[in-house]
N, C-alpha and C. Protein backbone atom coordinates (compact mmCIF):
# COMPACT_ATOMS: atom_id res chain seq x y z
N UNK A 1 8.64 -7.62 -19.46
CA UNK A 1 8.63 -6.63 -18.38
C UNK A 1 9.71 -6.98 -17.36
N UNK A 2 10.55 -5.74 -17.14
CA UNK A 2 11.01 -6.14 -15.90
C UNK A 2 11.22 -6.70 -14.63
N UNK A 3 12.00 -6.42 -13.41
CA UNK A 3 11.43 -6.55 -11.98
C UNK A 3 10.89 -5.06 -11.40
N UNK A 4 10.14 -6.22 -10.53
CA UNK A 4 8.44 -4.93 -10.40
C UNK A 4 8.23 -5.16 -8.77
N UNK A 5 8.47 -4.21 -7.95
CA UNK A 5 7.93 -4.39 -6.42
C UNK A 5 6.08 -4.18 -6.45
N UNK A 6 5.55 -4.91 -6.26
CA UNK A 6 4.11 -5.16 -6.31
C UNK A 6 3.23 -4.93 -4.91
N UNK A 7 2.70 -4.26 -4.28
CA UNK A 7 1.87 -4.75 -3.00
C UNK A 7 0.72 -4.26 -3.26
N UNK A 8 -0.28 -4.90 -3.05
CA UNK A 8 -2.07 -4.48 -3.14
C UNK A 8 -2.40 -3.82 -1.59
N UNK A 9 -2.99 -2.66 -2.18
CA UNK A 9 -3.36 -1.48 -1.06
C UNK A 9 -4.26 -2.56 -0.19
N UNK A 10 -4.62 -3.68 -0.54
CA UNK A 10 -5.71 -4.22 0.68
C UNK A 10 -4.70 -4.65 1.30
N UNK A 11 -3.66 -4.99 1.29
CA UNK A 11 -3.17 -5.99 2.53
C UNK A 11 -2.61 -4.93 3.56
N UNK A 12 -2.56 -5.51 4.62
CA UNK A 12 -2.66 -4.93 6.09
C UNK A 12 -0.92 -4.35 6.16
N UNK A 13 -1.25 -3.42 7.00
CA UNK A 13 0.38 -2.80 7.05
C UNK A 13 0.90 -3.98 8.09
N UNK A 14 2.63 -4.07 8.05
CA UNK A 14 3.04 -4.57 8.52
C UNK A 14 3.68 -4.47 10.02
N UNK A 15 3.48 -5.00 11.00
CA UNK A 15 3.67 -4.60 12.38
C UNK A 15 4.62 -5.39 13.28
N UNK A 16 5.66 -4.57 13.78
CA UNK A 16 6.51 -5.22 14.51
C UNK A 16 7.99 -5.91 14.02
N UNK A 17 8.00 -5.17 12.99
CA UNK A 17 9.47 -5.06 12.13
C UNK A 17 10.70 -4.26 12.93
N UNK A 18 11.87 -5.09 12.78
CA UNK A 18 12.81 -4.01 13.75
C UNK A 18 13.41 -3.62 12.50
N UNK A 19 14.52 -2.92 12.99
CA UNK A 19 15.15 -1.81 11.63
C UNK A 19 15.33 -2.34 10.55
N UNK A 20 16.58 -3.48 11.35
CA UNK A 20 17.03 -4.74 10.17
C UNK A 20 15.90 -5.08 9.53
N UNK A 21 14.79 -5.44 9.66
CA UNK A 21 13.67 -6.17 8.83
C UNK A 21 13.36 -4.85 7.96
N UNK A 22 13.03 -3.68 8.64
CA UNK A 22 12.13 -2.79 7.76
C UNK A 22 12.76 -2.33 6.64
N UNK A 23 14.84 -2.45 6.90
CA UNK A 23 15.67 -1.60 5.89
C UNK A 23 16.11 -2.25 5.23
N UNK A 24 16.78 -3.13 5.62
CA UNK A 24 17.58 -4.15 4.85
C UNK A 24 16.96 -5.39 3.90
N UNK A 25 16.28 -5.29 4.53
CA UNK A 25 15.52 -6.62 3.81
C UNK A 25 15.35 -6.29 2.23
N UNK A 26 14.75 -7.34 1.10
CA UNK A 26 15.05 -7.63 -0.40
C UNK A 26 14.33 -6.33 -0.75
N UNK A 27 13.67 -5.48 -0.31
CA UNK A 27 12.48 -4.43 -0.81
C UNK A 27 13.33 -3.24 -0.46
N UNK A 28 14.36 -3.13 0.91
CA UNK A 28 15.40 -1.77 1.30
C UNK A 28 14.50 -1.31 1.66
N UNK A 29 13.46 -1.12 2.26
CA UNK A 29 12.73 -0.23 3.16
C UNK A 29 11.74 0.59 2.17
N UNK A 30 10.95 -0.13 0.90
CA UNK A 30 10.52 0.65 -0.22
C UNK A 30 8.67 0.54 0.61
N UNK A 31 8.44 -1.15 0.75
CA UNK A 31 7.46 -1.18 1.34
C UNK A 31 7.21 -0.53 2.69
N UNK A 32 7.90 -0.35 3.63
CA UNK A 32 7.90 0.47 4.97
C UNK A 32 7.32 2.06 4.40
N UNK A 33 7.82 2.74 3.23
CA UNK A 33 7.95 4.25 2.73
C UNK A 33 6.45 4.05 2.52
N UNK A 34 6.24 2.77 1.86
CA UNK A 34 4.88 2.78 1.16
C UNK A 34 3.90 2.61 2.12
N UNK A 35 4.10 1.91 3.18
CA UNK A 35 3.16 1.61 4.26
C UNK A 35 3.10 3.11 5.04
N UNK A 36 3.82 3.68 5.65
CA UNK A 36 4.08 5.11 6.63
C UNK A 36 3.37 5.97 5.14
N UNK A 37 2.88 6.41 3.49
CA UNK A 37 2.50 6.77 3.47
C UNK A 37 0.97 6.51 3.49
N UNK A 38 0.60 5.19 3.44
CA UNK A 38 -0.83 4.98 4.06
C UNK A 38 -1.14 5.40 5.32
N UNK A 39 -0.38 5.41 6.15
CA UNK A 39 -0.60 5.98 7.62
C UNK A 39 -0.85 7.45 7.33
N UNK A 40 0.17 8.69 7.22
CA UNK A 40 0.12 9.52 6.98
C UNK A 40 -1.13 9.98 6.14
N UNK A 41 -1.75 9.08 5.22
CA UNK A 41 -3.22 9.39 4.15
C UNK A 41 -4.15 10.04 5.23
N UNK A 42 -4.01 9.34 6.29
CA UNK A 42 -5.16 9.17 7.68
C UNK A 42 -4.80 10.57 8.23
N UNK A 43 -3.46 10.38 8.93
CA UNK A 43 -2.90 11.35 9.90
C UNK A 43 -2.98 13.20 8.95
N UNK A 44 -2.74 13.52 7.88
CA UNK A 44 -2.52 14.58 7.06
C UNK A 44 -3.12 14.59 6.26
N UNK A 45 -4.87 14.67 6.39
CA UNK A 45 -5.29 14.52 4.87
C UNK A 45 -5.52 15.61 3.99
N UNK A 46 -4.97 16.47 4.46
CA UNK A 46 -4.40 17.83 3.66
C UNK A 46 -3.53 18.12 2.38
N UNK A 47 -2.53 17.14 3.37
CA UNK A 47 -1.27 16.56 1.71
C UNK A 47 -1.82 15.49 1.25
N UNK A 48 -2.62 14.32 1.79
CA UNK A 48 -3.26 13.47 0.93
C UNK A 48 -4.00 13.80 -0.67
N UNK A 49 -4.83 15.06 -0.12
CA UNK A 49 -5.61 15.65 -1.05
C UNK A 49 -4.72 16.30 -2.24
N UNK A 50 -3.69 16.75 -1.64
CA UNK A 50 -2.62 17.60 -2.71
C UNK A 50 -2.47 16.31 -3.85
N UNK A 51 -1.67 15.32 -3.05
CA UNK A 51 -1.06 13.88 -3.89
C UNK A 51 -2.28 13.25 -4.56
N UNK A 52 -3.95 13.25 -3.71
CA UNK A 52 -4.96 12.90 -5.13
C UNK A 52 -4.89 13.97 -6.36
N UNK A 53 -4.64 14.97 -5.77
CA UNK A 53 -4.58 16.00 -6.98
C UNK A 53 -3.38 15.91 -8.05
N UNK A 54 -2.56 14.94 -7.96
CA UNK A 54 -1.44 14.88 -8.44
C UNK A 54 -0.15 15.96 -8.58
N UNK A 55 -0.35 16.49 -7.18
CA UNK A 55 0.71 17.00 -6.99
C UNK A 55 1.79 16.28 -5.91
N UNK A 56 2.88 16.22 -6.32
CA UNK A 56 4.22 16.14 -6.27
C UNK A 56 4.28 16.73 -4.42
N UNK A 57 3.86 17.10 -3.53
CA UNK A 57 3.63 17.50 -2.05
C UNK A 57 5.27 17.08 -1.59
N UNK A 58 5.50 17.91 -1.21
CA UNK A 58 6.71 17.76 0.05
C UNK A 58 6.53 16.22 0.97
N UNK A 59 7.65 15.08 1.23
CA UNK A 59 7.88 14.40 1.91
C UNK A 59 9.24 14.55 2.04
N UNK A 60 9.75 13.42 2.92
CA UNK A 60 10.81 13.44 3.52
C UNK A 60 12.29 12.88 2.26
N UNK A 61 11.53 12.10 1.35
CA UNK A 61 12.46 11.81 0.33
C UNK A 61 12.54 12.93 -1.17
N UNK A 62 13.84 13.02 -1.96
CA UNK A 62 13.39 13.95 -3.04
C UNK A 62 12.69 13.39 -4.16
N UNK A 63 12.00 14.28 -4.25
CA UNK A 63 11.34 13.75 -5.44
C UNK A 63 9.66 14.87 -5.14
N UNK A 64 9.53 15.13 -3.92
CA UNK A 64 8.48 16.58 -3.74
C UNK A 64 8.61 17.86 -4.50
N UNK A 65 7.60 18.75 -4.79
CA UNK A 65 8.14 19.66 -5.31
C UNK A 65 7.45 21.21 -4.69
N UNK A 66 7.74 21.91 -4.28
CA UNK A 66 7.85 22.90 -3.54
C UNK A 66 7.57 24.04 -4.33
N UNK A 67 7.93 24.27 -5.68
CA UNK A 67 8.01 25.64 -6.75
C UNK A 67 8.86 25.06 -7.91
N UNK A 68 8.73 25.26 -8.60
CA UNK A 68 9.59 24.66 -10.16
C UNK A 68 10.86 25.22 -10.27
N UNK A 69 11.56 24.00 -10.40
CA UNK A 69 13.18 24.61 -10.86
C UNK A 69 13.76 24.69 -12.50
N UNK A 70 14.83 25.17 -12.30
CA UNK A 70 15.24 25.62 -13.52
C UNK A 70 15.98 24.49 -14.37
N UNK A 71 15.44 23.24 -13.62
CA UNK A 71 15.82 21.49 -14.53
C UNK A 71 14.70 22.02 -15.30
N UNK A 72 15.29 21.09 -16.15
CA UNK A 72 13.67 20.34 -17.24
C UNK A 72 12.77 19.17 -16.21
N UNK A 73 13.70 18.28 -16.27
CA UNK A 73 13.39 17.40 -15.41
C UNK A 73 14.23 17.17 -13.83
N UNK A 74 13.80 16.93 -12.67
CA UNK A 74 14.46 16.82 -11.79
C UNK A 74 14.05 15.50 -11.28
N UNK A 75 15.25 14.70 -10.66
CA UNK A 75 15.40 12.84 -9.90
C UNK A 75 14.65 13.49 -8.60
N UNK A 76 14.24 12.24 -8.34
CA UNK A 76 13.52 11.83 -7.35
C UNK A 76 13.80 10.07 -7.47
N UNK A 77 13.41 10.09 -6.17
CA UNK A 77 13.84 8.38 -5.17
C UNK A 77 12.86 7.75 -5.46
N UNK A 78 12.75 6.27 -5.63
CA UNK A 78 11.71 5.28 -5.19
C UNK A 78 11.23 5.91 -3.98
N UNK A 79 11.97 6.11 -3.00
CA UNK A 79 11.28 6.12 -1.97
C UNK A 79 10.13 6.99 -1.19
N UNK A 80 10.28 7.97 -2.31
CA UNK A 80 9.48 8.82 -2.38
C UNK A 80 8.32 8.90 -2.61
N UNK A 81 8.87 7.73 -4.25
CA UNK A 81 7.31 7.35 -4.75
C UNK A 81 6.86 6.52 -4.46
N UNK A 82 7.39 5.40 -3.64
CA UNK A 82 6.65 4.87 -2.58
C UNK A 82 5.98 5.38 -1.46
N UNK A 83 6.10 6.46 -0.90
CA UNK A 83 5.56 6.80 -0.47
C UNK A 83 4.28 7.66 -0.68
N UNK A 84 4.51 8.58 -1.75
CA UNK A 84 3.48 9.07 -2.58
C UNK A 84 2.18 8.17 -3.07
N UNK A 85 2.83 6.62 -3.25
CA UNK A 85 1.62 5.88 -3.67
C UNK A 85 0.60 5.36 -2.57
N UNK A 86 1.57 5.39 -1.49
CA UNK A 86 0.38 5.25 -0.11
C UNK A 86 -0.25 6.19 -0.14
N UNK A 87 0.33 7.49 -0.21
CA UNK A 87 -0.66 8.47 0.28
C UNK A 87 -1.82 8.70 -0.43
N UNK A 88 -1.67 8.19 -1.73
CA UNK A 88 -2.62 8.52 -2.39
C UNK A 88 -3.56 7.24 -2.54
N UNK A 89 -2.87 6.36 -1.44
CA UNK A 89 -3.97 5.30 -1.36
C UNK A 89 -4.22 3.99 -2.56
N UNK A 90 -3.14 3.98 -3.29
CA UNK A 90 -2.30 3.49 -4.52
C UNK A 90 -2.12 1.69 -3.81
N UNK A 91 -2.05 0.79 -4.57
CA UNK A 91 -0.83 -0.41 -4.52
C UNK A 91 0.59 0.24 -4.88
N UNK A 92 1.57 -0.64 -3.74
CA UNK A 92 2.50 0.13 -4.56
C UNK A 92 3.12 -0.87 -5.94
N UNK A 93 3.43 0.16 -6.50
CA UNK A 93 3.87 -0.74 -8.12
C UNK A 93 4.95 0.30 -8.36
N UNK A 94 6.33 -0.11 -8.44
CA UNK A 94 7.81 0.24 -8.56
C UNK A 94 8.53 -0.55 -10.35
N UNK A 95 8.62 0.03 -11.02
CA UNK A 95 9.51 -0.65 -11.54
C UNK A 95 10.98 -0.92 -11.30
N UNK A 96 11.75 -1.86 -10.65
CA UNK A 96 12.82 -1.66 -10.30
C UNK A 96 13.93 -1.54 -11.20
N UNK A 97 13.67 -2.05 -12.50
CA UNK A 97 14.81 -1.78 -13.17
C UNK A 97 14.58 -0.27 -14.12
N UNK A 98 13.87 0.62 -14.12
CA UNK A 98 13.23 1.33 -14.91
C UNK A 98 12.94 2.41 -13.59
N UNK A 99 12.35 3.62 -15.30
CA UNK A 99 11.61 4.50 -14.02
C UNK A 99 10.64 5.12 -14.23
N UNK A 100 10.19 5.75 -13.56
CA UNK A 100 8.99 6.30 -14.05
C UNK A 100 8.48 8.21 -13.43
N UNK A 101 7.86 8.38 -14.67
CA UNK A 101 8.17 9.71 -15.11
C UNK A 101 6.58 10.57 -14.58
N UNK A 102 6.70 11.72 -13.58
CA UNK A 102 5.50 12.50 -12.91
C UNK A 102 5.87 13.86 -13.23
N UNK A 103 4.21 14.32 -13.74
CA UNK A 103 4.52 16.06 -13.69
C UNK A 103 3.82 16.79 -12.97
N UNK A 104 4.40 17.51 -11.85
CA UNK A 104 3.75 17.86 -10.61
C UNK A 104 2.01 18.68 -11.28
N UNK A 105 1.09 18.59 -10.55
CA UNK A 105 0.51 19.11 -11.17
C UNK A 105 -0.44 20.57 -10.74
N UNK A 106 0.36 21.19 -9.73
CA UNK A 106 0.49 22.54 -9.27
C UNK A 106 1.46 23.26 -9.47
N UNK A 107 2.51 22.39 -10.31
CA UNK A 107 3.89 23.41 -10.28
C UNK A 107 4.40 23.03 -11.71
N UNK A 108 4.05 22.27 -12.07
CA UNK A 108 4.37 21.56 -13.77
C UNK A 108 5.49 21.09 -13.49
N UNK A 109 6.68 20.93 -12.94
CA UNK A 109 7.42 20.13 -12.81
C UNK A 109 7.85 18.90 -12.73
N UNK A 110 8.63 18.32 -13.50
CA UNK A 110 8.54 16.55 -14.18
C UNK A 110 9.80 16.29 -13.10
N UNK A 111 9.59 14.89 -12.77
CA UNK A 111 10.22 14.66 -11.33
C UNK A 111 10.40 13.22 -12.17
N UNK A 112 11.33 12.74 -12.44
CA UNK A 112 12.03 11.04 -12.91
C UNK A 112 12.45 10.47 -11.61
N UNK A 113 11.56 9.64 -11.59
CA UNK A 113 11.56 8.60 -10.12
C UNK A 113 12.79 7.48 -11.23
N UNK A 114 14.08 7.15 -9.96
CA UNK A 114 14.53 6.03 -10.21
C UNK A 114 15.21 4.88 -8.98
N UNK A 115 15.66 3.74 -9.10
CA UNK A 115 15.87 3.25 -8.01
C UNK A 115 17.60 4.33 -7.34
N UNK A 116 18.32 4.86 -7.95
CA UNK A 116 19.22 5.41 -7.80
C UNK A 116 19.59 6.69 -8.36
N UNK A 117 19.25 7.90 -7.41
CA UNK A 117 19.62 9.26 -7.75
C UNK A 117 20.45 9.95 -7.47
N UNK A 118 21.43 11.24 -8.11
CA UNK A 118 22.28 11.57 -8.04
C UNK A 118 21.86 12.26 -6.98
N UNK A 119 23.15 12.26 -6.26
CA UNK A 119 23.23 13.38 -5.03
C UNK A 119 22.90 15.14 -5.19
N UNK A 120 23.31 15.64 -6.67
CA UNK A 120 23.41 16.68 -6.63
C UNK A 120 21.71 16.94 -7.71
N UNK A 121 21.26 18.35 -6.86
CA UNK A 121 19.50 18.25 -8.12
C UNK A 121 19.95 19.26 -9.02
């Protein structure tokens, strides 16, 4: 098996990180995406419920899905799905060298999470 970003939903979010720590650091800001979507689980549990439902819900990174496009498949960010895995109240588990493959499940749309996506969808 690859390299794998790992965090167990029990441990406590992290507090008092300045930018440099939250972005730069060995993770690039994957755990921060993942922590802000545990927050958000609380704050919006509207889209929480969408993302238990396994849908693909609008966030701030691509990889949400809104209505199905005319890809087969469309990229989406780690960071997305880091965040998606908070919300849904998940550990987060990333494969970093690899990726991993979601099909929205209000819109059928297959969304390929990778650590690096093309600019253009």
């Amino acid at each position: 098996m690859g390299a794998r970003l790992y965090r167990s939903i029990d441990v406590p979010i992290r507090e008092g990180l300045n930018w440099t720590e939250t972005w730069r650091g060995p993770d690039h800001g994957l755990i921060w995406c993942w922590e802000r979507g545990r927050q958000k689980r609380s704050e919006k549990p509207e889209l929480a419920a969408g993302a238990d439902a396994g849908e693909l819900v609008p966030l701030h990174w691509k990889g949400g899905v809104r209505e199905k496009s005319k890809m087969e498949k469309k990229p989406g960010t780690f960071n997305y799905l880091a965040t998606w895995q908070g919300l849904r109240g998940e550990d987060l588990d990333l494969p970093l060298d690899g990726e991993r493959t979601i099909k929205c499940t209000r819109t059928g749309q297959i969304v390929v999470f990778t650590a690096r996506v093309p600019d253009d969808e």
